[in-house]
Protein backbone atom coordinates (compact mmCIF):
# COMPACT_ATOMS: atom_id res chain seq x y z
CA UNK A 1 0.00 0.00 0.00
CA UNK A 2 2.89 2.36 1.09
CA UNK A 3 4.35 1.58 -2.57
CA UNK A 4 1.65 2.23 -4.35
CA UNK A 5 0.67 5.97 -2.66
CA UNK A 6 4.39 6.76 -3.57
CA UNK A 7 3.67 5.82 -7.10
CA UNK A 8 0.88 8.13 -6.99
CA UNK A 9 2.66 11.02 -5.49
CA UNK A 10 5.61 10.46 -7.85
CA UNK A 11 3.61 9.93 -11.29
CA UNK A 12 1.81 13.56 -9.88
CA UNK A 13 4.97 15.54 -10.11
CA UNK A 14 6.04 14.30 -13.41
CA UNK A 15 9.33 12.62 -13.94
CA UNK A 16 10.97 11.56 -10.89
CA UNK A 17 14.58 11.41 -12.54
CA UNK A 18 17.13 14.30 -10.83
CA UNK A 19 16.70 17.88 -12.42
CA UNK A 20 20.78 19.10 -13.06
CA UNK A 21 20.79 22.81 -11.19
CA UNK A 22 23.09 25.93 -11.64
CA UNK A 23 24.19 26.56 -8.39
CA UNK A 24 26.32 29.72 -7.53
CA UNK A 25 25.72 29.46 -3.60
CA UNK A 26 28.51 27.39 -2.13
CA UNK A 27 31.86 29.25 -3.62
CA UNK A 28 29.85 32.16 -5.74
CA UNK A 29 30.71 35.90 -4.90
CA UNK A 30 28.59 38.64 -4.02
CA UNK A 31 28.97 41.15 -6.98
CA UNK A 32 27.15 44.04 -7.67
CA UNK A 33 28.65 46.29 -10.66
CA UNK A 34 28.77 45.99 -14.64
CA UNK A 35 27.94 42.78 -16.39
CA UNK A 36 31.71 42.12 -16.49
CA UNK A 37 31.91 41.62 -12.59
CA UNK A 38 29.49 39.25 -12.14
CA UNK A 39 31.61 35.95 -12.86
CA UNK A 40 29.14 32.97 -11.28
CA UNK A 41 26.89 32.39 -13.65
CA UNK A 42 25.02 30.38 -16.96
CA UNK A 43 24.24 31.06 -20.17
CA UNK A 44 22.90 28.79 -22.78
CA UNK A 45 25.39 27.54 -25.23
CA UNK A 46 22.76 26.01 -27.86
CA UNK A 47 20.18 27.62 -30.05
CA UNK A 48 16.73 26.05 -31.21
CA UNK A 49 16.92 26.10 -35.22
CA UNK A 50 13.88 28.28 -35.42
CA UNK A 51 13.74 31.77 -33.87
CA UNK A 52 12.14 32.68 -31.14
CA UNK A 53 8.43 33.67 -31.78
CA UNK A 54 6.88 37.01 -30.59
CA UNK A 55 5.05 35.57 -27.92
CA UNK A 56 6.83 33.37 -25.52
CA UNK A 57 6.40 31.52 -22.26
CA UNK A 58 9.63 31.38 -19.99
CA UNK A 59 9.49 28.97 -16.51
CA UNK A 60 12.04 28.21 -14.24
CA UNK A 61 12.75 27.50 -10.79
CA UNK A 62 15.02 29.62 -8.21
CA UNK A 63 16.24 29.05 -4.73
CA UNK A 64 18.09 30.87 -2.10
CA UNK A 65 17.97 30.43 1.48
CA UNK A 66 19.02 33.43 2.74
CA UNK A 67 16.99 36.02 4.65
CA UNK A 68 17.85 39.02 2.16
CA UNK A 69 18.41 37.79 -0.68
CA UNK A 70 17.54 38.60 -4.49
CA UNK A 71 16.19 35.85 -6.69
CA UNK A 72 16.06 36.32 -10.72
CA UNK A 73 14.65 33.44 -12.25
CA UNK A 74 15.97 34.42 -15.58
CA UNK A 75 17.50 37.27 -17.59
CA UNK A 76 16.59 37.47 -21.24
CA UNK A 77 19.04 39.79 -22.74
CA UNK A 78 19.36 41.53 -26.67
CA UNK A 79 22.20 41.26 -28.92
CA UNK A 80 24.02 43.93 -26.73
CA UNK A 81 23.89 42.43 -23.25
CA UNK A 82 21.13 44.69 -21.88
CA UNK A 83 18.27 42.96 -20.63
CA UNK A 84 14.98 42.44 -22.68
CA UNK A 85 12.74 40.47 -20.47
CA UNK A 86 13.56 39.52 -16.95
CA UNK A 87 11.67 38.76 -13.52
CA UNK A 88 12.93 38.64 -10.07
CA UNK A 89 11.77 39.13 -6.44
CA UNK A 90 13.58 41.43 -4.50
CA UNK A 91 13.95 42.43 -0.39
CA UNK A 92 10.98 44.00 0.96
CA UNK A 93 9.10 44.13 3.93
CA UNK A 94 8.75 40.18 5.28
CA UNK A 95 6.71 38.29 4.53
CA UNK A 96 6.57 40.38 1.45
CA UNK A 97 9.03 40.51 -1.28
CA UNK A 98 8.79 43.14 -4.02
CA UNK A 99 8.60 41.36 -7.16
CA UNK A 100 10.23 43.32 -10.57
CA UNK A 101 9.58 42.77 -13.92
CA UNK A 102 11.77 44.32 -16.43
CA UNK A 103 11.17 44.72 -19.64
CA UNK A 104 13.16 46.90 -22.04
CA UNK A 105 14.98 49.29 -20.11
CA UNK A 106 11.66 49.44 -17.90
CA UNK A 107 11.04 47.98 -14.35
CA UNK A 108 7.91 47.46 -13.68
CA UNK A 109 7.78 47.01 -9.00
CA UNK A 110 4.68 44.17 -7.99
CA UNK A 111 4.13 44.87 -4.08
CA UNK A 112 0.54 43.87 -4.00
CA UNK A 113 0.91 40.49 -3.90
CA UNK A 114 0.02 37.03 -1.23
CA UNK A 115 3.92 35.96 -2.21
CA UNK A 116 5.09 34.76 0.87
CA UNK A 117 9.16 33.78 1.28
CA UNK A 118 10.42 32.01 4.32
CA UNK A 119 13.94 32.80 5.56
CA UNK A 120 16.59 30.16 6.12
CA UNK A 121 15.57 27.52 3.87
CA UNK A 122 16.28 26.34 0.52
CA UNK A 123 12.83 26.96 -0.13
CA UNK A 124 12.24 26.60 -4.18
CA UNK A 125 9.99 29.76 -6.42
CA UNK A 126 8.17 27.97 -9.67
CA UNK A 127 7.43 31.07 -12.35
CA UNK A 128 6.54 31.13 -15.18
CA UNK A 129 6.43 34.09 -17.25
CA UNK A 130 4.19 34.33 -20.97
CA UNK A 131 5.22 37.61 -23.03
CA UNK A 132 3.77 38.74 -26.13
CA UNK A 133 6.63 41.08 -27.54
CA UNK A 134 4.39 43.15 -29.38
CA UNK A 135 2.20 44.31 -27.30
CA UNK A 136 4.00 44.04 -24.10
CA UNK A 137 1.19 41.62 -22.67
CA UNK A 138 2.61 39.72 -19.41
CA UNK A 139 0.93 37.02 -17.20
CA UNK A 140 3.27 36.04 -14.69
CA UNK A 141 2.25 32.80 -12.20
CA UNK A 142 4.48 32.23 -9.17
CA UNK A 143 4.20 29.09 -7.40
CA UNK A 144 0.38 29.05 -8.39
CA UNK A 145 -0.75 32.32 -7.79
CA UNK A 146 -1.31 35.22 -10.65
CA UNK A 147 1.00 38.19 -10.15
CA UNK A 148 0.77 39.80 -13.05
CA UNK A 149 -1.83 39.54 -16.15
CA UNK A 150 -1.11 43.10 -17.77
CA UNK A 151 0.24 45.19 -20.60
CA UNK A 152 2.93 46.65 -19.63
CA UNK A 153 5.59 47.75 -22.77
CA UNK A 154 6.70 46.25 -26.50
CA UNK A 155 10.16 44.71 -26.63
CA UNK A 156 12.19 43.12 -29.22
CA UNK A 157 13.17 40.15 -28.19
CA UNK A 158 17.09 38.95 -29.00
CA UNK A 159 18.14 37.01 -32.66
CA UNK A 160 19.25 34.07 -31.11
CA UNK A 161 19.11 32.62 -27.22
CA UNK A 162 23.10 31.87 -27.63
CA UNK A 163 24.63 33.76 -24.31
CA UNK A 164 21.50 35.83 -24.14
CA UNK A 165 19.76 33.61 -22.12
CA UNK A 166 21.26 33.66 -18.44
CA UNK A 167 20.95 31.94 -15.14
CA UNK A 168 22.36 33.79 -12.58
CA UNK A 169 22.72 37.59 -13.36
CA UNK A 170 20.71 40.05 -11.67
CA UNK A 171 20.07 43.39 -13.40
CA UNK A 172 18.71 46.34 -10.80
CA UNK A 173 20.22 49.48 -13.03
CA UNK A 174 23.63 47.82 -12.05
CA UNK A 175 24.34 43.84 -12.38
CA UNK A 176 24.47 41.47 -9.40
CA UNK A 177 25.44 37.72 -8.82
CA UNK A 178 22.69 35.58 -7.90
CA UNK A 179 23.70 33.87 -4.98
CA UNK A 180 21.91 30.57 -4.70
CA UNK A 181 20.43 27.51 -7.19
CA UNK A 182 18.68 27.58 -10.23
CA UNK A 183 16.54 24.63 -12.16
CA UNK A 184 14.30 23.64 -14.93
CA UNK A 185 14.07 26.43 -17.42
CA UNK A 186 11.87 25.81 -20.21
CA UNK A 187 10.66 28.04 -23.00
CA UNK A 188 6.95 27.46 -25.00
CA UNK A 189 6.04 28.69 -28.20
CA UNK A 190 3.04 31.52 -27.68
CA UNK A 191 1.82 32.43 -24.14
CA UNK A 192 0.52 29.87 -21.82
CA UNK A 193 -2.66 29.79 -20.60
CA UNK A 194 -3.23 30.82 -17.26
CA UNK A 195 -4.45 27.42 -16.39
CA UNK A 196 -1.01 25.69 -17.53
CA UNK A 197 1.23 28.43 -15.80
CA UNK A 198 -0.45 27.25 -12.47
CA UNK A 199 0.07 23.68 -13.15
CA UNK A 200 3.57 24.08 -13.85
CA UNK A 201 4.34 26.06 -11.21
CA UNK A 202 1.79 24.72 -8.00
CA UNK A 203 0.42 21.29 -9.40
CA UNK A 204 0.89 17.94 -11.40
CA UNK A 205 3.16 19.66 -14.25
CA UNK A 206 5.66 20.77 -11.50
CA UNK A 207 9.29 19.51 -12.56
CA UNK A 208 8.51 18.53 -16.05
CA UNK A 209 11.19 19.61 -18.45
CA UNK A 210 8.60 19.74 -21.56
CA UNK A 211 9.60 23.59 -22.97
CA UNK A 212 7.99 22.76 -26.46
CA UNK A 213 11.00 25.76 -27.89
CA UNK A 214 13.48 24.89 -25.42
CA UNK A 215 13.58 22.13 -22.69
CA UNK A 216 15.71 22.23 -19.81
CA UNK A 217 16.59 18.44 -20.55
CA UNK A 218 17.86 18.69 -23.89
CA UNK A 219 19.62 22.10 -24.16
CA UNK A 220 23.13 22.62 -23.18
CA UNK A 221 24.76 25.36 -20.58
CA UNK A 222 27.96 27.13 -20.12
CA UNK A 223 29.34 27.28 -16.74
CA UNK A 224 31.06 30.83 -15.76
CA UNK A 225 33.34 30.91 -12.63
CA UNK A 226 32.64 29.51 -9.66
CA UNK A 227 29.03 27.96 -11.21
CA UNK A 228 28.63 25.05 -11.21
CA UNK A 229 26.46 21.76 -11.31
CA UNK A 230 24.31 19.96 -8.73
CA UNK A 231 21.24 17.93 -8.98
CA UNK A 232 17.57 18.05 -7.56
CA UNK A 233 14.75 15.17 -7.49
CA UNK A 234 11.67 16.80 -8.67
CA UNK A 235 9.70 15.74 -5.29
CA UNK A 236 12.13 17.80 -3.49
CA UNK A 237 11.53 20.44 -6.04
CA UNK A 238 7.97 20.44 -5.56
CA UNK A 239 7.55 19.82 -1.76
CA UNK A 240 5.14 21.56 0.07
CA UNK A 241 5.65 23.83 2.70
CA UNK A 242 5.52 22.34 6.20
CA UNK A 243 2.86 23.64 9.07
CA UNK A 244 5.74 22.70 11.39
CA UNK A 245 7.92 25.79 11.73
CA UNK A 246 10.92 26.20 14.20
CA UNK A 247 12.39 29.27 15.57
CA UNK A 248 15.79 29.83 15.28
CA UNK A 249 15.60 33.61 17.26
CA UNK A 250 15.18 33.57 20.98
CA UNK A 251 11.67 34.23 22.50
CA UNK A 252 11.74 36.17 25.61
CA UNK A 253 8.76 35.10 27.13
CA UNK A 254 5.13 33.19 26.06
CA UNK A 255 3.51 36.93 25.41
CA UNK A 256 6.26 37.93 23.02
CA UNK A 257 5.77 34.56 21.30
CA UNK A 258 2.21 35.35 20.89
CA UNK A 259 3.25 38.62 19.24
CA UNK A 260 5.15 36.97 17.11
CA UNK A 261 3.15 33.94 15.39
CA UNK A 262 1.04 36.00 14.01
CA UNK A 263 3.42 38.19 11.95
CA UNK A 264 5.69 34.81 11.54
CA UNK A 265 7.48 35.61 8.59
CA UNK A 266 8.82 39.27 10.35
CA UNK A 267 10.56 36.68 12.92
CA UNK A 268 13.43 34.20 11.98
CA UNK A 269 11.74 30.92 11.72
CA UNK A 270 12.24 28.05 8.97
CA UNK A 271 9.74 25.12 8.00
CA UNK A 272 10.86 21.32 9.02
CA UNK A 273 9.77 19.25 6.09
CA UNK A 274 11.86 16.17 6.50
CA UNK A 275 14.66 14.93 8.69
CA UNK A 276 17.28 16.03 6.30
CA UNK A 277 16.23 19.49 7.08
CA UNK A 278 15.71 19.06 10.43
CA UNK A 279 19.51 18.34 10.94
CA UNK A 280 20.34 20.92 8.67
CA UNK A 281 18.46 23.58 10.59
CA UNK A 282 19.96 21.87 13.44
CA UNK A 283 23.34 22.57 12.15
């Protein structure tokens, strides 16, 4: 019986086989500055045959787990290095993060979201992102939930994806290193339904490497500086988050506590999910 639920919960998430990940966390630097500076990073090596279409779907899957952090889950760039399309989530007011989308030389800030972000965990951020270039229409779905479903601005998107597709830049007006783990970027042809967007990002099509334009299993990456790879099984990508939640501050007394579960993610508290993490938060 045991067996067969774990069938069930594995055939949900897709295939169960280890995702490869980009991970600049464990000897990356910390670089803010010009493009040139930031040396931990990815960039795709290969290049579908056809060009990319005017409207486009990027998803991916980002993960940091420190408390202020930045988190780009991708960085589109034009045949001059300057980015076209990007999202990321920046530092805000816990349990808030501000979310940007860039497009052109454009930010557009999202504060009036649900996004919640946990400190001290390597909790994992599903997005996908559908563009139409010439409008400038944008639907962006984090981990299930609609952030954006606007127009916002036109922008030509690059020639080819060769080096101006990147995992692990941040661009804020100045260029940044990501520091943390990246997964699972796929590209569709046209914009994705709203619908698929949430089941790729909070349900069954979680982990699937099926980008009909580019697939995250059979495209090829360049490794810059200190970059390099590690794996992920897509149930750990796609775990839920845990109602068990342990403080790692110290509570001065039972009122204080009261205070403070409330307003949780203001706190510094982390999510026990299985007894790997439990001896890592232990750690």
């Amino acid at each position: 019986m045991l067996h067969f639920l774990l069938a069930i919960i594995y055939s949900c998430m897709g295939d169960s086989s280890p995702l490869k990940v980009v991970d600049t966390f464990g000897a990356g630097t910390l670089v803010y500055g010009s493009a040139t500076d930031v040396h931990d990073f990815a960039s795709l090596s290969s290049d579908p045959v056809a060009a990319l279409p005017p409207q486009f779907t990027i998803c991916s899957s980002v993960s940091t787990p420190a408390v202020t952090s930045a988190l780009a889950f991708f960085q589109l760039l034009n045949d001059s290095g300057s980015p076209v399309f990007a999202v990321q989530i920046w530092d805000a007011d816990p349990p808030l993060k501000k979310i940007d989308i860039w497009v052109a030389d454009t930010k557009y800030v999202i504060d009036d979201h649900s996004l919640v972000m946990l400190p001290m965990q390597w909790h994992w951020y599903h997005a996908c992102a559908a563009f139409d270039s010439l409008s400038g229409h944008v639907i962006l779905v984090i981990n299930g939930q609609t952030i954006v479903d606007k127009i916002l601005k036109p922008a030509k998107p690059p020639k080819s994806l060769i080096n101006n597709l990147v995992l692990g830049k941040i661009w804020a007006t100045f260029w940044r290193s990501l520091r943390g783990q990246a997964t699972n970027l796929n590209v569709y042809q046209g914009q994705l339904s709203e619908e698929k967007m949430v089941e790729n990002t909070d349900g069954a099509g979680c982990g699937r490497s099926d980008g009909d334009y580019l697939s995250w299993s059979g495209n090829q990456w360049s490794l810059e500086g200190q970059a390099n790879w590690t794996s992920i099984a897509v149930p750990d990508l796609c775990q839920k988050e845990s109602d068990i939640v342990v403080f790692t501050e110290k509570i001065p007394n039972a009122f204080a506590c009261m205070d403070l579960c409330p307003k949780l993610q203001r706190g510094r508290g982390a999510p026990v999910r299985t007894p790997v993490e439990a001896t890592r938060l232990h750690r």
